[in-house]
Structure formats: C-alpha cells, structure tokens
C-alpha atoms as a PDB file:
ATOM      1  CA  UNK A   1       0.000   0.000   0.000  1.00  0.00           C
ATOM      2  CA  UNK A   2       1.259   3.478  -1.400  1.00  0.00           C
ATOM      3  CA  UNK A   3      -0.067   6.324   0.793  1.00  0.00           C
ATOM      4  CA  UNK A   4       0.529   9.796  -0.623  1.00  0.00           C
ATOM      5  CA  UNK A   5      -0.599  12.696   1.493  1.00  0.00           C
ATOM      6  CA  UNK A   6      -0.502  16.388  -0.590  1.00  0.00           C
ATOM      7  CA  UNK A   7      -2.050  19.603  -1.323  1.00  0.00           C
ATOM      8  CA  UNK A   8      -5.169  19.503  -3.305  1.00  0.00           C
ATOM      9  CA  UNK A   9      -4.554  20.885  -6.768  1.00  0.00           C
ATOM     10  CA  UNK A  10      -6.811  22.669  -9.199  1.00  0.00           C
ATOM     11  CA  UNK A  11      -6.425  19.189 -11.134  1.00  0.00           C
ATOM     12  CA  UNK A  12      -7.794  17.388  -8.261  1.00  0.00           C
ATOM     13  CA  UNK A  13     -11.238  18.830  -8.551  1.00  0.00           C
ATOM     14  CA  UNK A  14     -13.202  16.153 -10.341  1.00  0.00           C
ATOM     15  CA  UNK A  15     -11.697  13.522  -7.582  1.00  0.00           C
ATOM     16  CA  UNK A  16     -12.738  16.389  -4.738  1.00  0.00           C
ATOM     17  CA  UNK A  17     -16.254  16.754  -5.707  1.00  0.00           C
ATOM     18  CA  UNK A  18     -16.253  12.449  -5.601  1.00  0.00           C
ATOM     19  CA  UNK A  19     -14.994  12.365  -2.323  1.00  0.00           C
ATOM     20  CA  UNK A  20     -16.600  15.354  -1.157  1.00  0.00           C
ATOM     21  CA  UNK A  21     -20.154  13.857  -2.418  1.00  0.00           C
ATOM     22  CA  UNK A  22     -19.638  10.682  -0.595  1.00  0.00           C
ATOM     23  CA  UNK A  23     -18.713  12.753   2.662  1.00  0.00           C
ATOM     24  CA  UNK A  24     -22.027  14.452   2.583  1.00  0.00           C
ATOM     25  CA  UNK A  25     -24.045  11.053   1.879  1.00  0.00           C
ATOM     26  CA  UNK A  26     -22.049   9.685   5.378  1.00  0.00           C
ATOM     27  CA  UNK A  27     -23.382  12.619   6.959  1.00  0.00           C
ATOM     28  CA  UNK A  28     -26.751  12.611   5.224  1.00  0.00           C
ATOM     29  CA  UNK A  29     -26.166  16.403   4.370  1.00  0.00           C
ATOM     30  CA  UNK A  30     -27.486  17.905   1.011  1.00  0.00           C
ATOM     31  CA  UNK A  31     -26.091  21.594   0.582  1.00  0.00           C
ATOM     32  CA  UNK A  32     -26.583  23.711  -2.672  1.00  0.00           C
ATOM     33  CA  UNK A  33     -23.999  23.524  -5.369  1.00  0.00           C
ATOM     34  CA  UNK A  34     -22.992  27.246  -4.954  1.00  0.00           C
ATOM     35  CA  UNK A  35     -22.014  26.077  -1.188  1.00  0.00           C
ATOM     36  CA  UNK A  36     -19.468  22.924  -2.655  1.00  0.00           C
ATOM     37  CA  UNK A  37     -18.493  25.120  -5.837  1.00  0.00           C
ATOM     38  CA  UNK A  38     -17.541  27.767  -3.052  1.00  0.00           C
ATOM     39  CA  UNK A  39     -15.766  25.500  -0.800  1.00  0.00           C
ATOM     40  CA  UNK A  40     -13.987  24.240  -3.785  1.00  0.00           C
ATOM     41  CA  UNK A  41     -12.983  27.388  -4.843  1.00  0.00           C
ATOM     42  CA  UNK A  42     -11.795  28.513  -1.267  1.00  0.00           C
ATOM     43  CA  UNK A  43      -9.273  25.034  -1.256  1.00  0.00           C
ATOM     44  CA  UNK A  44      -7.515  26.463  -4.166  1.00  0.00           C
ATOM     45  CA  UNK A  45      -7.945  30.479  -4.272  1.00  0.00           C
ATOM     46  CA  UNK A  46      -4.657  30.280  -2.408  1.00  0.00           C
ATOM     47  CA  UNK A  47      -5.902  33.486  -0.535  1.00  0.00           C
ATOM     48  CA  UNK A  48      -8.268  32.421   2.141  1.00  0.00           C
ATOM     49  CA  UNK A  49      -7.527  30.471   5.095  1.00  0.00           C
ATOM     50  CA  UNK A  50      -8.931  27.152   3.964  1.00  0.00           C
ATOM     51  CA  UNK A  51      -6.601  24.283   2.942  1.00  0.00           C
ATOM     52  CA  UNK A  52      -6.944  20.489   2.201  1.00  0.00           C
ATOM     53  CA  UNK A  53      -4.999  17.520   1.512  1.00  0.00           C
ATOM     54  CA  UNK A  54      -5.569  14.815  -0.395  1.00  0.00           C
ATOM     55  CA  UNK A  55      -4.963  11.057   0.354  1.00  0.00           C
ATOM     56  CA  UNK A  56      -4.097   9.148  -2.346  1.00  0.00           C
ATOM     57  CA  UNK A  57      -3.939   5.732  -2.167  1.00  0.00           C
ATOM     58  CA  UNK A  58      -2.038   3.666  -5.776  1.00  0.00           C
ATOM     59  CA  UNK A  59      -2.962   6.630  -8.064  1.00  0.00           C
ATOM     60  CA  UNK A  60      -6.432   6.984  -6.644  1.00  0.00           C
ATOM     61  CA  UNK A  61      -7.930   9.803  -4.197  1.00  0.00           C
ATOM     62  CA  UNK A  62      -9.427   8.159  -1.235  1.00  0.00           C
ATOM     63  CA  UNK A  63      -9.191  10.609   1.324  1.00  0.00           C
ATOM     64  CA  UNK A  64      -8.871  14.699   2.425  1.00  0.00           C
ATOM     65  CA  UNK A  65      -8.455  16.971   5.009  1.00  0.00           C
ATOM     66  CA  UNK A  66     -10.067  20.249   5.051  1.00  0.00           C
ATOM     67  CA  UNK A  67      -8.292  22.836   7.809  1.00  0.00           C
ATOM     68  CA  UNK A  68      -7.822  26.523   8.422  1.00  0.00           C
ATOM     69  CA  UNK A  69      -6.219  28.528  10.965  1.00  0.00           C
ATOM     70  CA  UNK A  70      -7.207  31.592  13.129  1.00  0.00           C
ATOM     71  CA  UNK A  71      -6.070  33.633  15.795  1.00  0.00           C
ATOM     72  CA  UNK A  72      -6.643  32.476  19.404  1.00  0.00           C
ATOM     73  CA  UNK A  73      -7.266  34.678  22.393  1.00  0.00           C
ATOM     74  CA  UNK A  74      -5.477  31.586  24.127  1.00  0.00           C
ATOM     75  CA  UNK A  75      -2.045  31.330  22.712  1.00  0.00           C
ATOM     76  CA  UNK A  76       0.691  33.322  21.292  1.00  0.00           C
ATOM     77  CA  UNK A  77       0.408  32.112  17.631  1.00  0.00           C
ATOM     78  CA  UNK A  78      -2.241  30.300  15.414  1.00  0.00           C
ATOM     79  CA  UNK A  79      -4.822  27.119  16.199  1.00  0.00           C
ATOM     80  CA  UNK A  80      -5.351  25.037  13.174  1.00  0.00           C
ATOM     81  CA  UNK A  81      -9.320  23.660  12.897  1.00  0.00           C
ATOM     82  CA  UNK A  82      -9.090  20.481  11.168  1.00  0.00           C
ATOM     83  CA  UNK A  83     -13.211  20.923   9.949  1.00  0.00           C
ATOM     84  CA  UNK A  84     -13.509  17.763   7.096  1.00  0.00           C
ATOM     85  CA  UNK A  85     -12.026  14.543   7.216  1.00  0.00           C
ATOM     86  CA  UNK A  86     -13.038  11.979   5.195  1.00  0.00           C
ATOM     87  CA  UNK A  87     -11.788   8.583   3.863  1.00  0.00           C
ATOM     88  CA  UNK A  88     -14.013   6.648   1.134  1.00  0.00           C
ATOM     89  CA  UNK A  89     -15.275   2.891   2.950  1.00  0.00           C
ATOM     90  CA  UNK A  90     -13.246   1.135   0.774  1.00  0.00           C
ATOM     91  CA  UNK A  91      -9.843   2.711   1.825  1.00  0.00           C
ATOM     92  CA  UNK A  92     -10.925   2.503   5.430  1.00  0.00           C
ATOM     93  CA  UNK A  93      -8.889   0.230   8.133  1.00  0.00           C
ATOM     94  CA  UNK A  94      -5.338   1.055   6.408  1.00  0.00           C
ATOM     95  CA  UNK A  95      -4.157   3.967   8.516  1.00  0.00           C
ATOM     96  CA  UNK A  96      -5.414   6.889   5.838  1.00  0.00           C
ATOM     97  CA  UNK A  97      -7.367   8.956   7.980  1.00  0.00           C
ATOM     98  CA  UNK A  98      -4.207   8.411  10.446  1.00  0.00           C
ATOM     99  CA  UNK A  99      -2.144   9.571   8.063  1.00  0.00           C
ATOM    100  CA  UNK A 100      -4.003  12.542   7.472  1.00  0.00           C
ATOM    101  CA  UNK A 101      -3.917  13.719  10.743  1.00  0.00           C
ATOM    102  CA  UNK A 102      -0.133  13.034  11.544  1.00  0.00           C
ATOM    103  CA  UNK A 103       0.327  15.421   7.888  1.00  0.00           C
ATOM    104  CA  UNK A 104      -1.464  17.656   9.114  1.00  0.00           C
ATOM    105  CA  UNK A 105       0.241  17.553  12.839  1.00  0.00           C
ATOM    106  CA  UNK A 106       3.631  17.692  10.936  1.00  0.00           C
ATOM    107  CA  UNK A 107       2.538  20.837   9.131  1.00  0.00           C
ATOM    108  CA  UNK A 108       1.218  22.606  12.417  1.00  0.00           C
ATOM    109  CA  UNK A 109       4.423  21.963  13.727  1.00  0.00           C
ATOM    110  CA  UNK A 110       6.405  23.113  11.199  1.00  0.00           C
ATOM    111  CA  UNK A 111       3.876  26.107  10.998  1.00  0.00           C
ATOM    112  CA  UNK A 112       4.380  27.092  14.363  1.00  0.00           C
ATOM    113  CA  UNK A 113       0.478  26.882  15.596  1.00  0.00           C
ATOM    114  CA  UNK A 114      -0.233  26.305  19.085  1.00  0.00           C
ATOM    115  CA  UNK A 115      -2.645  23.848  18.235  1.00  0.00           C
ATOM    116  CA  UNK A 116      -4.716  21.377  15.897  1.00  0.00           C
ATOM    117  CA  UNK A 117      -7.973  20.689  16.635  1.00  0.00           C
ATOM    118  CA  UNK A 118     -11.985  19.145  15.336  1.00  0.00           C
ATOM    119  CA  UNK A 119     -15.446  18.039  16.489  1.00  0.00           C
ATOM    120  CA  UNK A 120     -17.339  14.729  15.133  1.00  0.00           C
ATOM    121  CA  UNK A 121     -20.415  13.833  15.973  1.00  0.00           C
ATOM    122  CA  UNK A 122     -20.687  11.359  19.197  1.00  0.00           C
ATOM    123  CA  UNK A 123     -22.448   8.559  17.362  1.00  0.00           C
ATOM    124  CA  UNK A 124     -19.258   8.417  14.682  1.00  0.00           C
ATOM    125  CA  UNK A 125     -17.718   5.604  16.334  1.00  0.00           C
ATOM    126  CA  UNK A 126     -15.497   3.994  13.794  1.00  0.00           C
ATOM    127  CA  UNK A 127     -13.938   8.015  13.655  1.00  0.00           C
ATOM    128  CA  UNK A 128     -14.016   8.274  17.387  1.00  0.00           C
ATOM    129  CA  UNK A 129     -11.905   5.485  17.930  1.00  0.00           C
ATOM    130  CA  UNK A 130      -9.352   6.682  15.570  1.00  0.00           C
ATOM    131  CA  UNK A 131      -9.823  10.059  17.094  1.00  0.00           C
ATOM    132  CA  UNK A 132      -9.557   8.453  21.135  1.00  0.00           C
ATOM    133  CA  UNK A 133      -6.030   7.424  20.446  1.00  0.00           C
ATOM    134  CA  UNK A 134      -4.917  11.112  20.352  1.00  0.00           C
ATOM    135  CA  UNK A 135      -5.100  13.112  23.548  1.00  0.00           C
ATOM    136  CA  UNK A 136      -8.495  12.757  24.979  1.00  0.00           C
ATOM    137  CA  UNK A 137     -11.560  15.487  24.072  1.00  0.00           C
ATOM    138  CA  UNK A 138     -10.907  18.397  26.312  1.00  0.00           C
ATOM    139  CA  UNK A 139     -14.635  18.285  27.999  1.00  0.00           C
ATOM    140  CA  UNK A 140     -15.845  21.093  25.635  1.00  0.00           C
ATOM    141  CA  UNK A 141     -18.973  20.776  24.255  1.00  0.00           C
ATOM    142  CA  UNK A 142     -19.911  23.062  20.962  1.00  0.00           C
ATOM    143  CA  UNK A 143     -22.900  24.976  20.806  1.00  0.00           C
ATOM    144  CA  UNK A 144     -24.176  26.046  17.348  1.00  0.00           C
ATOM    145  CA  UNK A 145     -26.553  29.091  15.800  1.00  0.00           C
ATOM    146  CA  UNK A 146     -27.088  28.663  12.569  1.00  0.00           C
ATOM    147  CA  UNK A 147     -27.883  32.151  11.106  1.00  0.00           C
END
C-alpha cells in the first residue's frame, strides 16, 4: 500500500467533488452547489484560510483533510481547525485517515500553531476510535446558531 498525502490541486477537482459527495451522503447532508463550488474554490484560491490535503492511495484519491487557521485569544500564535475529514469505505482500516492527521500535525508543527484541533459527531464511532487514540476530548462541548 502506497499512501501519498498532498495539497489539493486545481487538477484534483473532479476527484474532490467524488470524495466530497460521498462525505455528505455519510453525513446525510445535502447543501446547494454554490455552497461545494464555493468551498472548492476557497481550497484552491490560495488566498483564504482554507486548505486540504488529499490522500491518495495507488494513483487513486481516497481521502482529504479540510483545515484553516485563526487567531486564538489563548495562545501566542495560530490554532489550526481540522473541519472535514473523510476517507471513502473502501480505503478505510489502512491507517489513511491516520495519516491525514499526523500530515497535518507535521505541518502545524512546522507552521508554528499552538494547536490542531476538530469536532465529530458522538455517534461516529469507527472516527471516534481513531480520534480516542490522540489526547483525549478536552470536555468542551460546541454549541451552534445557525444564522
């Protein structure tokens, strides 16, 4: 098995919107297409916050992470928000969404952030095991107002 873990590309976007579709299905989330062809065109503008990388497993994508960083009111320098992670069923089990958070570990490092962090939803188990063998959830519990 050949794990590579990289910067989404403008070429990737056919294999995005894939992936991306199958994360919303998991989720059971329709959103409008100007919403994904918006996110899409945030990953690559270059100019906003958001980033992603792309798992990709024998010359196919099976995988992304979807972060951006802010300022925190806690620490000296930058938090990264890890906010998508997804890995397609069939590449699940082989250490990809692993791998995707160790990249992305490696790169706050390297960045100098203070720290990396995400939510998931408390019935994603298969995630939450994955998730567990980090440092344990800090006790915070997110509140939401959708506007």
């Amino acid at each position: 098995m050949n794990v590579e873990i990289r910067d989404i590309s403008g070429g990737d976007e056919a294999a995005w919107r894939g992936l991306w579709g199958q994360y919303l299905a998991f989720y059971g989330v329709t959103l409008p297409p100007a919403v994904t062809n918006q996110t899409w065109g945030r990953i690559v503008d270059g100019s906003t916050e958001l980033r992603g990388r792309l798992a990709v497993l024998d010359g196919e994508a099976v995988g992304f992470a979807l972060h951006h960083s802010h300022l925190s009111t806690w620490a000296s320098s930058f938090d990264c928000y890890l906010e998508d992670l997804f890995v397609t069923d069939a590449a699940r089990g082989f250490g990809i969404g692993r791998a995707l958070i160790d990249d992305l570990i490696t790169h706050c490092r390297s960045t100098g952030y203070s720290r990396l962090y995400w939510h998931t939803d408390t019935g994603n188990a298969r995630a939450r095991k994955l998730y567990d063998s980090y440092p344990p959830d800090d006790g915070h519990v997110r509140y939401r107002i959708k506007i």
